[in-house]
N, C-alpha and C. Protein backbone atom coordinates (compact mmCIF):
# COMPACT_ATOMS: atom_id res chain seq x y z
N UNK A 1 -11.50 10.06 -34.88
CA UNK A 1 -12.57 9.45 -34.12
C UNK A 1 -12.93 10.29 -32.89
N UNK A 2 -11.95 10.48 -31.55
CA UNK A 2 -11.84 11.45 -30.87
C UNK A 2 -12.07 12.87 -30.89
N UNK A 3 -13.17 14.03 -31.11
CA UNK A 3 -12.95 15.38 -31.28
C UNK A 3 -13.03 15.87 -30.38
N UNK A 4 -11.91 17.48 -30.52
CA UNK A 4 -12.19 18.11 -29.39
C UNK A 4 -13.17 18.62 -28.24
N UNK A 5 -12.88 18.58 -26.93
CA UNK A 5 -13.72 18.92 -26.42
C UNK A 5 -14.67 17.15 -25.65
N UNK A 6 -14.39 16.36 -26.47
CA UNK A 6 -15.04 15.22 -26.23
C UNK A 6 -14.34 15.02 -24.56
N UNK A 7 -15.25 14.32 -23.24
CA UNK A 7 -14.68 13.98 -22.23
C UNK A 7 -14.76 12.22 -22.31
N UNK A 8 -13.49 11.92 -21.80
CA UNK A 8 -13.24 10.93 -21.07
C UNK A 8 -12.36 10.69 -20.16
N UNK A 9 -12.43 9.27 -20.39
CA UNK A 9 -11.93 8.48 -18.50
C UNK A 9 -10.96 7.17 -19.58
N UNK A 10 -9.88 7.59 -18.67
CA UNK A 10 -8.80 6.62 -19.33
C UNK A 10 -8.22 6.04 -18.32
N UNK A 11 -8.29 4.55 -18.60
CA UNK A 11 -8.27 3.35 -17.31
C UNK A 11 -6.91 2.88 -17.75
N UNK A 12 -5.69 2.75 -16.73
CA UNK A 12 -4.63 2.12 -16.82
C UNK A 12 -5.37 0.71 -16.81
N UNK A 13 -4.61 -0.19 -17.68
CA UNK A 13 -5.15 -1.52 -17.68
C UNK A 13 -4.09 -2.19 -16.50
N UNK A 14 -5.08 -2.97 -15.17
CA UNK A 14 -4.07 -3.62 -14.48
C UNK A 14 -3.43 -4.45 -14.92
N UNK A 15 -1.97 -5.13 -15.02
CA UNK A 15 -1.17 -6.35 -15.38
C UNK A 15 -1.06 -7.21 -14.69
N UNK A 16 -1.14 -6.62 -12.89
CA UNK A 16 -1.35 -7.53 -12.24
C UNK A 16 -1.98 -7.52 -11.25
N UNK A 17 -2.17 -8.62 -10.46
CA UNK A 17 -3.41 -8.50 -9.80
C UNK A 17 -3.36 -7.61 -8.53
N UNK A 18 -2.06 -7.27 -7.88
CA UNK A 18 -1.59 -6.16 -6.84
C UNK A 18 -1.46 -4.93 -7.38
N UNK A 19 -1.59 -4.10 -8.69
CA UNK A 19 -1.79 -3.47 -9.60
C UNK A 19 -2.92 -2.52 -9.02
N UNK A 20 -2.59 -1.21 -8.56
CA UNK A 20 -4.11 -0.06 -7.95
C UNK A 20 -4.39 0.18 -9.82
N UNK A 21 -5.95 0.60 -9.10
CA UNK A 21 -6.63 1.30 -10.46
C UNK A 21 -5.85 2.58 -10.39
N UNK A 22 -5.95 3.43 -11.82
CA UNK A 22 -5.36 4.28 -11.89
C UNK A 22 -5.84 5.13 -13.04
N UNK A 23 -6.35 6.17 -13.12
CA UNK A 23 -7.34 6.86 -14.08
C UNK A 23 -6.72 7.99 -14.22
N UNK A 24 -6.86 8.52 -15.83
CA UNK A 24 -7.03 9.85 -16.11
C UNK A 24 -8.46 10.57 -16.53
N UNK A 25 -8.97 11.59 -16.26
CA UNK A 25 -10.19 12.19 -16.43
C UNK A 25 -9.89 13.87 -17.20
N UNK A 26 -10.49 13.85 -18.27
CA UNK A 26 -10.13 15.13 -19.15
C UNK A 26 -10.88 15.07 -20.30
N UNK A 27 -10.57 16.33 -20.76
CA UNK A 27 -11.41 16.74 -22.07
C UNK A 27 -9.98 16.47 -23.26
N UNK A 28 -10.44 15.61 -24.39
CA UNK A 28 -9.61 15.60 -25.44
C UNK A 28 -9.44 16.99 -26.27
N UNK A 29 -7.73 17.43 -26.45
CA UNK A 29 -7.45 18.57 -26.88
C UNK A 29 -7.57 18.50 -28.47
N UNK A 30 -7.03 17.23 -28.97
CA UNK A 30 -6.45 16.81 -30.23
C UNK A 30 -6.72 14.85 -30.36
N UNK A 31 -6.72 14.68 -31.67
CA UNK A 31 -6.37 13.21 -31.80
C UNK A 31 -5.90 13.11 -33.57
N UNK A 32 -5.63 12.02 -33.28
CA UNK A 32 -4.56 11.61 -34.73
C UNK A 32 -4.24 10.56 -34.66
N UNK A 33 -4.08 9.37 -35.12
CA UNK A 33 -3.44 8.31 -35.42
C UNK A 33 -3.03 7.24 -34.56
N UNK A 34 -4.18 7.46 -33.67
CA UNK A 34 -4.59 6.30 -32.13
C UNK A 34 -3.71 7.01 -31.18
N UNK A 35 -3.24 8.20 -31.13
CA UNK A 35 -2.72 9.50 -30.35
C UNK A 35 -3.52 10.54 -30.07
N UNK A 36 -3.52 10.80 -28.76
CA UNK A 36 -4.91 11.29 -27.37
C UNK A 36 -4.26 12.25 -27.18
N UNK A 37 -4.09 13.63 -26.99
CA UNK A 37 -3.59 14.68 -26.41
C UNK A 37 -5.07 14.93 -25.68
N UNK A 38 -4.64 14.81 -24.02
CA UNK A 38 -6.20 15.05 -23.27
C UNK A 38 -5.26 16.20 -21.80
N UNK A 39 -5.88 17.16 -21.94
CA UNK A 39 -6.16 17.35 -20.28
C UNK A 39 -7.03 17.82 -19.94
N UNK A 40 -6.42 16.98 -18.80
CA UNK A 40 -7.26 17.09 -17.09
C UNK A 40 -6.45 16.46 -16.08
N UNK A 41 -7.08 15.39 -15.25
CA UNK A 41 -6.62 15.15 -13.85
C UNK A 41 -6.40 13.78 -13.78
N UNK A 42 -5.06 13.41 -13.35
CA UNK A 42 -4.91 12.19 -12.25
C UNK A 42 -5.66 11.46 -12.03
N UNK A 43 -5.93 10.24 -11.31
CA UNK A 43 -6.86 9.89 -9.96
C UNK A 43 -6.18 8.82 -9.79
N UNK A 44 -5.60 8.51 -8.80
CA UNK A 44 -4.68 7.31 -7.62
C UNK A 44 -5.27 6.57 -6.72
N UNK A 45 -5.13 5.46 -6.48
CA UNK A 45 -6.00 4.99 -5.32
C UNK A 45 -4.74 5.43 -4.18
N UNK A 46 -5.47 5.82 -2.95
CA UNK A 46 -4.76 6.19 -1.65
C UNK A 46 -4.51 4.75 -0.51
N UNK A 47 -2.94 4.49 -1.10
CA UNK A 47 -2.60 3.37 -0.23
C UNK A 47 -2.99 3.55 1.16
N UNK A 48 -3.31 4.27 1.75
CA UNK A 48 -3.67 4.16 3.56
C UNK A 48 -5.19 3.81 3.63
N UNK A 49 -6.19 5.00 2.52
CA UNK A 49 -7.67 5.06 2.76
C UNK A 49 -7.98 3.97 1.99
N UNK A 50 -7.61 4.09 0.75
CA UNK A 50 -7.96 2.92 -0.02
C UNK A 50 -9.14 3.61 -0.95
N UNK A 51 -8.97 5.01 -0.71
CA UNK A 51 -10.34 6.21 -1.48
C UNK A 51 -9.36 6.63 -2.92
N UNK A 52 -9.74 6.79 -3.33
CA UNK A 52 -9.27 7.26 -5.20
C UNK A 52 -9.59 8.87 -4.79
N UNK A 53 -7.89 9.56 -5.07
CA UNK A 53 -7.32 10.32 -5.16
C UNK A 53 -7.04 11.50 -6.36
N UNK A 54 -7.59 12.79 -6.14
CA UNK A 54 -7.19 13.17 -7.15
C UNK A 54 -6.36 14.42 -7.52
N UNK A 55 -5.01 14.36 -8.36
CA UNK A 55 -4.10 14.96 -8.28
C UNK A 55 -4.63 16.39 -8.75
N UNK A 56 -4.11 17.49 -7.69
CA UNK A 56 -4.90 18.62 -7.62
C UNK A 56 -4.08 19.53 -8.75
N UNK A 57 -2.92 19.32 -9.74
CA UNK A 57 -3.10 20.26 -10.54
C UNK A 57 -3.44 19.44 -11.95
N UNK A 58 -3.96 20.45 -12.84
CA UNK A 58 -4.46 19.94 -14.10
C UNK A 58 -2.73 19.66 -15.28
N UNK A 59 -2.78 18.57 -16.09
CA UNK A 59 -1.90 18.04 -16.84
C UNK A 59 -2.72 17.78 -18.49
N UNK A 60 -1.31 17.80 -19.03
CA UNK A 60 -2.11 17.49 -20.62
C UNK A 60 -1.03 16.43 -21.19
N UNK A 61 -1.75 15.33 -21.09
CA UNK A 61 -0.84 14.33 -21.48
C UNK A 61 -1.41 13.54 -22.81
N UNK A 62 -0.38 13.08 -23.37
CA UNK A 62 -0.43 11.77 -24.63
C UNK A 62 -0.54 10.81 -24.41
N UNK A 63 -1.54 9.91 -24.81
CA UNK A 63 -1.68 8.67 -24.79
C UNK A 63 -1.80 8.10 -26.27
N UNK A 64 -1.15 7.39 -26.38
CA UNK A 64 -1.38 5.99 -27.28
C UNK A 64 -2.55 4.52 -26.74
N UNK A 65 -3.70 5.18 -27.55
CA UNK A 65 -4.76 4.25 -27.63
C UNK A 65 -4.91 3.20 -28.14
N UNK A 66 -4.02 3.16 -28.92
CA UNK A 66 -4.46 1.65 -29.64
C UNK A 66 -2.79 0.84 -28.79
N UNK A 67 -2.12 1.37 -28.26
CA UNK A 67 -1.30 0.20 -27.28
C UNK A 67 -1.67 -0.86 -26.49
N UNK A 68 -3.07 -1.02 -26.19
CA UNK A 68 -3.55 -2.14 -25.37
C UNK A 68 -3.41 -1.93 -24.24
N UNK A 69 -2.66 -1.50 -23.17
CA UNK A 69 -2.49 -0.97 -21.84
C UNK A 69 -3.45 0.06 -21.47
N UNK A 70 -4.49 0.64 -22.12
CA UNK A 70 -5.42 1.58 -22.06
C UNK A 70 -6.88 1.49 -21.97
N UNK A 71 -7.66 1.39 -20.94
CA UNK A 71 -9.13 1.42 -21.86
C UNK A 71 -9.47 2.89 -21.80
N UNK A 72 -10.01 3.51 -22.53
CA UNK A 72 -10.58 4.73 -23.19
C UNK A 72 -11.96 4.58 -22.82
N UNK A 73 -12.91 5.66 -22.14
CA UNK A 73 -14.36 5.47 -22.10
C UNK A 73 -14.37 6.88 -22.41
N UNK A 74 -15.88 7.08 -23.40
CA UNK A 74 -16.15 8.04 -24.02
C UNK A 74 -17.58 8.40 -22.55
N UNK A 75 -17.32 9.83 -22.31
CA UNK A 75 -18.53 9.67 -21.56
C UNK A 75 -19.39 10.75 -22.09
N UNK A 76 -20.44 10.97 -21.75
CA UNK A 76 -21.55 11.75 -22.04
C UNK A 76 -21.12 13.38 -22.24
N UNK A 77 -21.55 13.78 -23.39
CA UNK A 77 -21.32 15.42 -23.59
C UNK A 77 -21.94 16.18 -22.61
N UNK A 78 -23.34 16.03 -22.14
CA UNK A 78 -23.78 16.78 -21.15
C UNK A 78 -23.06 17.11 -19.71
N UNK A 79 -21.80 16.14 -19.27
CA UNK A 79 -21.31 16.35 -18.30
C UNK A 79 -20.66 17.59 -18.24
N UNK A 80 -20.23 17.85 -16.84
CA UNK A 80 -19.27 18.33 -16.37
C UNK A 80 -18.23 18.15 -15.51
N UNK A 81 -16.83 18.72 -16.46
CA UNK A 81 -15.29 17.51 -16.14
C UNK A 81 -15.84 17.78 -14.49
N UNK A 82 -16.04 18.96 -13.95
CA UNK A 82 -15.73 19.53 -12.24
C UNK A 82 -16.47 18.78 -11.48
N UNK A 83 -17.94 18.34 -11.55
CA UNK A 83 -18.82 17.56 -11.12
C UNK A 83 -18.69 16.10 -10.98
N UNK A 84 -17.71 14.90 -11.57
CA UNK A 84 -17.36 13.80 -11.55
C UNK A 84 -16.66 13.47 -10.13
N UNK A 85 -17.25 13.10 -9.82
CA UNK A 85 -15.95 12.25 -8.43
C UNK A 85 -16.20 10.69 -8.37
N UNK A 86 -14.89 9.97 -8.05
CA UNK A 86 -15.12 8.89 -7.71
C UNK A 86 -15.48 8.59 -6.16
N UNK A 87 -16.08 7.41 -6.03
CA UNK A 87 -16.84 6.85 -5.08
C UNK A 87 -16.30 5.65 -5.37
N UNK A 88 -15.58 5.54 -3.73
CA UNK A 88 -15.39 3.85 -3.26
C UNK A 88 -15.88 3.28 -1.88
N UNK A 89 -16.28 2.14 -2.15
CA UNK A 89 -16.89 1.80 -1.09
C UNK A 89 -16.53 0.10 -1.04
N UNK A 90 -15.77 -0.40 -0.52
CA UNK A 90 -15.57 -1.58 -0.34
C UNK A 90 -14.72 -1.94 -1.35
N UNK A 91 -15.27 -2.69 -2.07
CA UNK A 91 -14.57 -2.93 -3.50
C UNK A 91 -15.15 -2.57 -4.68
N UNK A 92 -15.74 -1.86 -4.57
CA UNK A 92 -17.31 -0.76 -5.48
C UNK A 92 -15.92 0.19 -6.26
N UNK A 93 -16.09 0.41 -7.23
CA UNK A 93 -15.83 2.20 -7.64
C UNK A 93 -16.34 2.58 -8.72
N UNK A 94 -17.06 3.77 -8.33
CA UNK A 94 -18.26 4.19 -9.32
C UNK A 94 -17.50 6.18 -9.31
N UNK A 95 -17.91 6.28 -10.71
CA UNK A 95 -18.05 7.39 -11.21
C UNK A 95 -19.14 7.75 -10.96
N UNK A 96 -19.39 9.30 -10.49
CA UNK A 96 -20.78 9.78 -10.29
C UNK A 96 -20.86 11.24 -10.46
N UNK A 97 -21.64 11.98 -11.06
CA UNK A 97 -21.91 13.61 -11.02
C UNK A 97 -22.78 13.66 -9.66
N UNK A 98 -23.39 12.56 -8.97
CA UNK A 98 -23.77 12.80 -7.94
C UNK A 98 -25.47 13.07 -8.10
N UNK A 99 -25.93 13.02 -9.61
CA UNK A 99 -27.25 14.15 -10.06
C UNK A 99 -27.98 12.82 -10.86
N UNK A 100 -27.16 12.55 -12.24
CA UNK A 100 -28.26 11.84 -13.26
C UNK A 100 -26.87 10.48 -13.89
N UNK A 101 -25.57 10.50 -13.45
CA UNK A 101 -24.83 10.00 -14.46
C UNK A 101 -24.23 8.67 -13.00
N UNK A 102 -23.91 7.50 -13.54
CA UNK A 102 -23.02 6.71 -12.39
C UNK A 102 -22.36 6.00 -13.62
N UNK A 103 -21.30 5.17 -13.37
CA UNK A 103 -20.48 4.54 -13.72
C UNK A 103 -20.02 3.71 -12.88
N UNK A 104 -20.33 2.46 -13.45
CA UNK A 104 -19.50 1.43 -12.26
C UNK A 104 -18.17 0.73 -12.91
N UNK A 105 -17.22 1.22 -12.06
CA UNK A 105 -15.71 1.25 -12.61
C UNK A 105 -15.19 -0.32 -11.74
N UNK A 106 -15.96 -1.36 -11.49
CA UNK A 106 -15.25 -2.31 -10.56
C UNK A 106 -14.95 -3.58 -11.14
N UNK A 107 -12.73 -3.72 -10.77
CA UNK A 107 -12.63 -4.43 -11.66
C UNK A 107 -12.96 -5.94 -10.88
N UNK A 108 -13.18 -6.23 -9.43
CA UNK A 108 -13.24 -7.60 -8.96
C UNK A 108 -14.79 -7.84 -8.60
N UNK A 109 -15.46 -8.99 -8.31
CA UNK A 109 -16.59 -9.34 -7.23
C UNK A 109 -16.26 -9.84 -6.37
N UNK A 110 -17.26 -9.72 -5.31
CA UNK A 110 -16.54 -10.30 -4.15
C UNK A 110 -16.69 -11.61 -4.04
């Protein structure tokens, strides 16, 4: 389903409600059998700022997709991984190239 080269954004699913968001952002290397071999980058929310963080070296990790603890978003081929940053603002968090693409990543309302 997944081919190489495809980018996405892989959302730790919160369990609980004190639970930070917690994202991976990368280009898929491989897939097979609801198994993700993706790299790219981190992203943490920053317990002091409360701004989404992103871990400055690149990783290639496995995920198991069909575990349920995962959401998987397929995003647009035209992007670029370098151009994505998150944006928080209150309780907002949006994906943005900043140009033509947003994503609104917010899991509460106020």
């Amino acid at each position: 389903m997944l081919q190489p080269n495809t980018l996405v954004l892989i959302s730790y699913r919160r369990l609980f409600q004190e639970d930070d968001s917690r994202f991976f952002l990368g280009k898929v290397e491989a897939y097979q059998d609801g198994i993700v071999k993706v790299c790219g980058h981190t992203i943490l929310k920053d317990g002091v700022s409360g701004t989404m963080k992103e871990k400055s070296d690149c990783r290639t990790k496995l995920f198991s997709i069909s575990s349920g603890t995962l959401i998987v978003y397929e995003l647009p081929a035209n992007l670029q991984l370098n151009d994505l940053h998150f944006h928080s603002q209150g309780i907002r968090l949006t994906l943005t190239d900043h140009a033509s693409f947003s994503m609104d990543l917010t899991e509460r309302m106020a």
